[in-house]
C-alpha atoms as a PDB file:
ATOM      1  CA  UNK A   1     139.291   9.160 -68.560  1.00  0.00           C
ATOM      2  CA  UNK A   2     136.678  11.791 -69.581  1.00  0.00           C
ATOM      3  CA  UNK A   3     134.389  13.201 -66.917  1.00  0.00           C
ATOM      4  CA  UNK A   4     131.430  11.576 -68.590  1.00  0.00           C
ATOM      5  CA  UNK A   5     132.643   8.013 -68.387  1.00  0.00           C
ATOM      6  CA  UNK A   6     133.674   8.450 -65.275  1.00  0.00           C
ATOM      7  CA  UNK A   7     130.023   9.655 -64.524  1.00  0.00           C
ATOM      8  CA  UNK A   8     129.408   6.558 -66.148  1.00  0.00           C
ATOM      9  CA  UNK A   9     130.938   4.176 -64.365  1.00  0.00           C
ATOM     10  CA  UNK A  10     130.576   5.611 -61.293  1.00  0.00           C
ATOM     11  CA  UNK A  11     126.261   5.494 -61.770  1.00  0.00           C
ATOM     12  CA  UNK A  12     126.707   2.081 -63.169  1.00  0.00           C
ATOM     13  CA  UNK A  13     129.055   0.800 -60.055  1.00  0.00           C
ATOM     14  CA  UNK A  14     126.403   1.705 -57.547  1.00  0.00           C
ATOM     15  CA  UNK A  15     123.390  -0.092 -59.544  1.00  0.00           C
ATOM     16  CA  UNK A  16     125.526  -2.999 -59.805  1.00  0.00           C
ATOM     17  CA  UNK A  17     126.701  -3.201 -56.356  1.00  0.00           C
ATOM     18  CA  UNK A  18     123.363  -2.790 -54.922  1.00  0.00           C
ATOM     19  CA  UNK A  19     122.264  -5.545 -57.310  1.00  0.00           C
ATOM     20  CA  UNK A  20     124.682  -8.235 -56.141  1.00  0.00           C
ATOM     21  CA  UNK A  21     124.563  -7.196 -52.432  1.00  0.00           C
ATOM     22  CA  UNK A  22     121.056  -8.242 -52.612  1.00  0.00           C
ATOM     23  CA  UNK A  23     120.069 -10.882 -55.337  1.00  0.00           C
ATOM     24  CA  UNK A  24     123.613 -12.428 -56.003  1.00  0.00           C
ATOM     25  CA  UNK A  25     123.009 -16.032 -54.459  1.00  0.00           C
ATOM     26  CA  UNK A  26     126.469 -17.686 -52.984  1.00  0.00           C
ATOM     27  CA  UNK A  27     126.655 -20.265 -55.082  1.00  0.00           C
ATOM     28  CA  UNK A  28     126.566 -18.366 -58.215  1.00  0.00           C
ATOM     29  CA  UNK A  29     129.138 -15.848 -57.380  1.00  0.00           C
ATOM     30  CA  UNK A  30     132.861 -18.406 -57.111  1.00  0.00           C
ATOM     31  CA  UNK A  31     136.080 -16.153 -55.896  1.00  0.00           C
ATOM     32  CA  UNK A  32     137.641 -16.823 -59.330  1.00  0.00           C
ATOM     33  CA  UNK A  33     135.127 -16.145 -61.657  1.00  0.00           C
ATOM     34  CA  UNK A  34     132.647 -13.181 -60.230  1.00  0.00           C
ATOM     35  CA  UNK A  35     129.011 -12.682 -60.076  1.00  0.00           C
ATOM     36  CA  UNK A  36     128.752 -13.696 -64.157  1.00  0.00           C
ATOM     37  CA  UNK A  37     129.722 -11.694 -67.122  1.00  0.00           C
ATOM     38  CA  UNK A  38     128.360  -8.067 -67.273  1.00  0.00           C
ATOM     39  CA  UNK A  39     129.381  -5.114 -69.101  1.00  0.00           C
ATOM     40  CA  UNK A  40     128.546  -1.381 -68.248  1.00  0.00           C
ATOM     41  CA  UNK A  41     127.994   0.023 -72.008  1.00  0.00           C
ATOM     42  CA  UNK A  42     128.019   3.518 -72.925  1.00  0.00           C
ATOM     43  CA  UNK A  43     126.405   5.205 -76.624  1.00  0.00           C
ATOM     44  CA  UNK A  44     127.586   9.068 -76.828  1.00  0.00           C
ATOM     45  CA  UNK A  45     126.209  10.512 -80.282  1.00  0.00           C
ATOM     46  CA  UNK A  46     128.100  13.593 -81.693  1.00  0.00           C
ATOM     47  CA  UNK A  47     131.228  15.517 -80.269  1.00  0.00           C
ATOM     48  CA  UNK A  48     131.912  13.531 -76.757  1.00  0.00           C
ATOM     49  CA  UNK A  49     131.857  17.176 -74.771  1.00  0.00           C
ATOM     50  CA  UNK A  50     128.317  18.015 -75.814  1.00  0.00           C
ATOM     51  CA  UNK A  51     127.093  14.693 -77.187  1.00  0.00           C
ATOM     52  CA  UNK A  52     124.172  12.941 -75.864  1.00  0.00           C
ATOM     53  CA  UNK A  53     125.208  10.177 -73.825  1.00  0.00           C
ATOM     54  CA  UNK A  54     123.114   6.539 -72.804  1.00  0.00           C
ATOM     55  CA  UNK A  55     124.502   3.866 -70.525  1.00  0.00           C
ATOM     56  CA  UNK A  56     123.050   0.722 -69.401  1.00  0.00           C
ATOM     57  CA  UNK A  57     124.150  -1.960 -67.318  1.00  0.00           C
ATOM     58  CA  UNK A  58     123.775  -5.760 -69.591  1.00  0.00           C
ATOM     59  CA  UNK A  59     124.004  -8.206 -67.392  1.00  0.00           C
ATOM     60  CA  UNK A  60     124.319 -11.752 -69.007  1.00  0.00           C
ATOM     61  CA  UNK A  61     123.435 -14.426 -66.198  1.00  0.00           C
ATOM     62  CA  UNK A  62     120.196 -14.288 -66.894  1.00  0.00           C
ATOM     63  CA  UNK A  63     120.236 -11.441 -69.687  1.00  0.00           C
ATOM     64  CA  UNK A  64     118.848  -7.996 -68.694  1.00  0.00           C
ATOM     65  CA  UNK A  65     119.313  -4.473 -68.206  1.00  0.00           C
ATOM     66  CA  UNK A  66     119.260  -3.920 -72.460  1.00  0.00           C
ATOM     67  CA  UNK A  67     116.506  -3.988 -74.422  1.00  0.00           C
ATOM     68  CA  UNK A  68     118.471  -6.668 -76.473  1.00  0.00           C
ATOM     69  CA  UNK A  69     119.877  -8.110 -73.569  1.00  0.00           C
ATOM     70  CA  UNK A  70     119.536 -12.075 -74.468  1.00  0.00           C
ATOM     71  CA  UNK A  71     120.713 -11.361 -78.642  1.00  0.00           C
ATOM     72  CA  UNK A  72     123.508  -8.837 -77.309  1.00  0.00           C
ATOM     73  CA  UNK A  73     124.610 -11.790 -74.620  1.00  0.00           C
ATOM     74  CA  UNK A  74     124.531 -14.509 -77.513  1.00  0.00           C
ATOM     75  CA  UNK A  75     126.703 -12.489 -80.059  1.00  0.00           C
ATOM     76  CA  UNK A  76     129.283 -11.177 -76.741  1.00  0.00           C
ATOM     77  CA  UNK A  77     129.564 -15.210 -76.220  1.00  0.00           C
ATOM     78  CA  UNK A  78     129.985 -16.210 -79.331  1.00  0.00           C
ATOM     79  CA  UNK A  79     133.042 -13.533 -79.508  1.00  0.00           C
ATOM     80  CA  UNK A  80     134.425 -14.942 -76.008  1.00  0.00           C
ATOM     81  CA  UNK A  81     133.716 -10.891 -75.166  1.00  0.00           C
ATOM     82  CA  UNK A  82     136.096  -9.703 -77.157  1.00  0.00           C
ATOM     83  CA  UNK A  83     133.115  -7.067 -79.246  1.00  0.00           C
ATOM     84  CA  UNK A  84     136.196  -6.891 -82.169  1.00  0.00           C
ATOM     85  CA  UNK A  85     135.444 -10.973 -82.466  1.00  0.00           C
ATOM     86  CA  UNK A  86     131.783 -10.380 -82.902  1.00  0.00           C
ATOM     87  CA  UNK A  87     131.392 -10.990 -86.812  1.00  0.00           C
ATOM     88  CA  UNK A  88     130.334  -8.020 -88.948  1.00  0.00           C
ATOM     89  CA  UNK A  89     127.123  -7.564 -90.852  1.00  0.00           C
ATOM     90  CA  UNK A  90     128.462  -7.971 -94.530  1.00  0.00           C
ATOM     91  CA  UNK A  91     124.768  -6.762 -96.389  1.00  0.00           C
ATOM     92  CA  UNK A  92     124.458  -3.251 -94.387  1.00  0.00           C
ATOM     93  CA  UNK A  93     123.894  -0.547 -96.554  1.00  0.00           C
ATOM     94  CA  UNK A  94     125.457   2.434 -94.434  1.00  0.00           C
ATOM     95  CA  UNK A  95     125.598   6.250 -96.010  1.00  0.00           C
ATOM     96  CA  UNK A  96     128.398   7.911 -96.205  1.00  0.00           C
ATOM     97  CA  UNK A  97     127.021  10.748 -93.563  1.00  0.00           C
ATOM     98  CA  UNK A  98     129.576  11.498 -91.141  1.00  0.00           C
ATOM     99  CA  UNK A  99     127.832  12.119 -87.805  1.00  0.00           C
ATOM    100  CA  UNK A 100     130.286   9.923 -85.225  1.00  0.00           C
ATOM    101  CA  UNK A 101     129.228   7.886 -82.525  1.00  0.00           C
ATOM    102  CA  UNK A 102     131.652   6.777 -79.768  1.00  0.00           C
ATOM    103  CA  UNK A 103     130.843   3.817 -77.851  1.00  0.00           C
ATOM    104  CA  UNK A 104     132.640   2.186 -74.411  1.00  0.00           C
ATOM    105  CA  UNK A 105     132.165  -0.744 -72.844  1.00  0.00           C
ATOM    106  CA  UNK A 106     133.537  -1.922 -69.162  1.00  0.00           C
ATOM    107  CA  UNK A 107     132.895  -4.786 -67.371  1.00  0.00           C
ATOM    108  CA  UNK A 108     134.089  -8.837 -66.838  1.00  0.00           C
ATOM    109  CA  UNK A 109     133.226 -12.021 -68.990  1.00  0.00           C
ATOM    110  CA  UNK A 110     134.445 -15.147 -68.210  1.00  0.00           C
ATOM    111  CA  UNK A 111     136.517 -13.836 -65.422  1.00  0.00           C
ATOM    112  CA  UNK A 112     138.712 -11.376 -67.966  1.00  0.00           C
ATOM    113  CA  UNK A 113     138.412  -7.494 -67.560  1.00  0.00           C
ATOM    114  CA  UNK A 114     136.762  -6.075 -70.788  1.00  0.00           C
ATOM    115  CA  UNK A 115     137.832  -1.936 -71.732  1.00  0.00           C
ATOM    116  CA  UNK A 116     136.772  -1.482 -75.527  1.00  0.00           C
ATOM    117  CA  UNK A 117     136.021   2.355 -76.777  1.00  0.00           C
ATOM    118  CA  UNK A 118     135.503   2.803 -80.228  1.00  0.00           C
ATOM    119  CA  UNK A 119     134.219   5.986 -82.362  1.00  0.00           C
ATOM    120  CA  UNK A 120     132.415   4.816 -85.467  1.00  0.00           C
ATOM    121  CA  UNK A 121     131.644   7.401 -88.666  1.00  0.00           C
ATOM    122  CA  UNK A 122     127.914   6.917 -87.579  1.00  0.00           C
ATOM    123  CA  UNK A 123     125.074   4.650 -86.180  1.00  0.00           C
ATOM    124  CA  UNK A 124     125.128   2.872 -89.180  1.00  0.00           C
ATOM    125  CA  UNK A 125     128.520   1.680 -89.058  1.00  0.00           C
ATOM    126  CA  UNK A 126     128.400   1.086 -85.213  1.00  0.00           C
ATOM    127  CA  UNK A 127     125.356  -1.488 -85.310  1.00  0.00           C
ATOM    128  CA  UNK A 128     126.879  -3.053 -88.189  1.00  0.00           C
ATOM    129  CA  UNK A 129     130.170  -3.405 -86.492  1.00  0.00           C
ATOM    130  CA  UNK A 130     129.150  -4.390 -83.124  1.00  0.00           C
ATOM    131  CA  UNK A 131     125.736  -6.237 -83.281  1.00  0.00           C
ATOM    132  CA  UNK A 132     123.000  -5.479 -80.813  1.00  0.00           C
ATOM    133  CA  UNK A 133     125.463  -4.984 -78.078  1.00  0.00           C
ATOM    134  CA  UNK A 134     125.481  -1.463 -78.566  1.00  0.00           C
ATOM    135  CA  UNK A 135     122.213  -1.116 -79.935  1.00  0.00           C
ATOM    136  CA  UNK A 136     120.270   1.420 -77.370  1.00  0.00           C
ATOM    137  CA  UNK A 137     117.266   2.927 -77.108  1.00  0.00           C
ATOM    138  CA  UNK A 138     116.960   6.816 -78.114  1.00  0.00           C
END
């Protein structure tokens, strides 16, 4: 694991923790299942040593933390979480500019760990191949 996810995760964790420690009612949160389905999601644009790297935290129970939150939430359910299930856009029109973009995702949905990492040839490619759950500010 690269020192930047890690840094990731780790500033993601804390958030999260702090979040459910303090607004996560009982009844919402059953042993089996969690606190709801969440994903930590990470954008790094260029070569992942010196790329520019964005994380937030999409939380789906009510959606937030993503400026997309409730579309990104609809397309991760549709897909069951699985963000290879969630259907590509068939009419984008992406160039054929190399300038890569590796995205990671982390998290739970419907009780099942989610781990997806994925470099795409550009942003392009990425938002046509992933929806708005990627789909970051900056």
């Amino acid at each position: 694991m690269t020192t930047t996810l890690r840094a990731i995760r780790a500033g993601l964790l804390v958030p999260l923790a702090l979040l459910l420690a303090g607004t996560a009612p009982a009844a919402h949160a059953s042993p089996r299942h969690g606190p709801g389905n969440w994903l930590g999601l990470a954008v790094t644009r260029g070569d992942a040593r010196s790329g520019d790297t964005r994380g937030v935290l999409l939380l789906c129970d009510p959606p937030q933390g993503h400026d997309h939150a409730a579309e990104a939430c609809r397309q991760l359910a549709a897909a069951r979480g699985d963000i290879d299930r969630i259907p590509r856009e068939t009419g984008a029109m992406c160039p054929m500019l190399y300038a890569p973009v590796t995205v990671s995702a982390y998290g739970r949905w419907d009780g099942r760990r989610v781990d997806y990492r994925h470099t795409f040839s550009n942003s392009c490619v990425m938002k046509a191949g992933t929806g708005a759950v990627f789909d970051l500010p900056g």
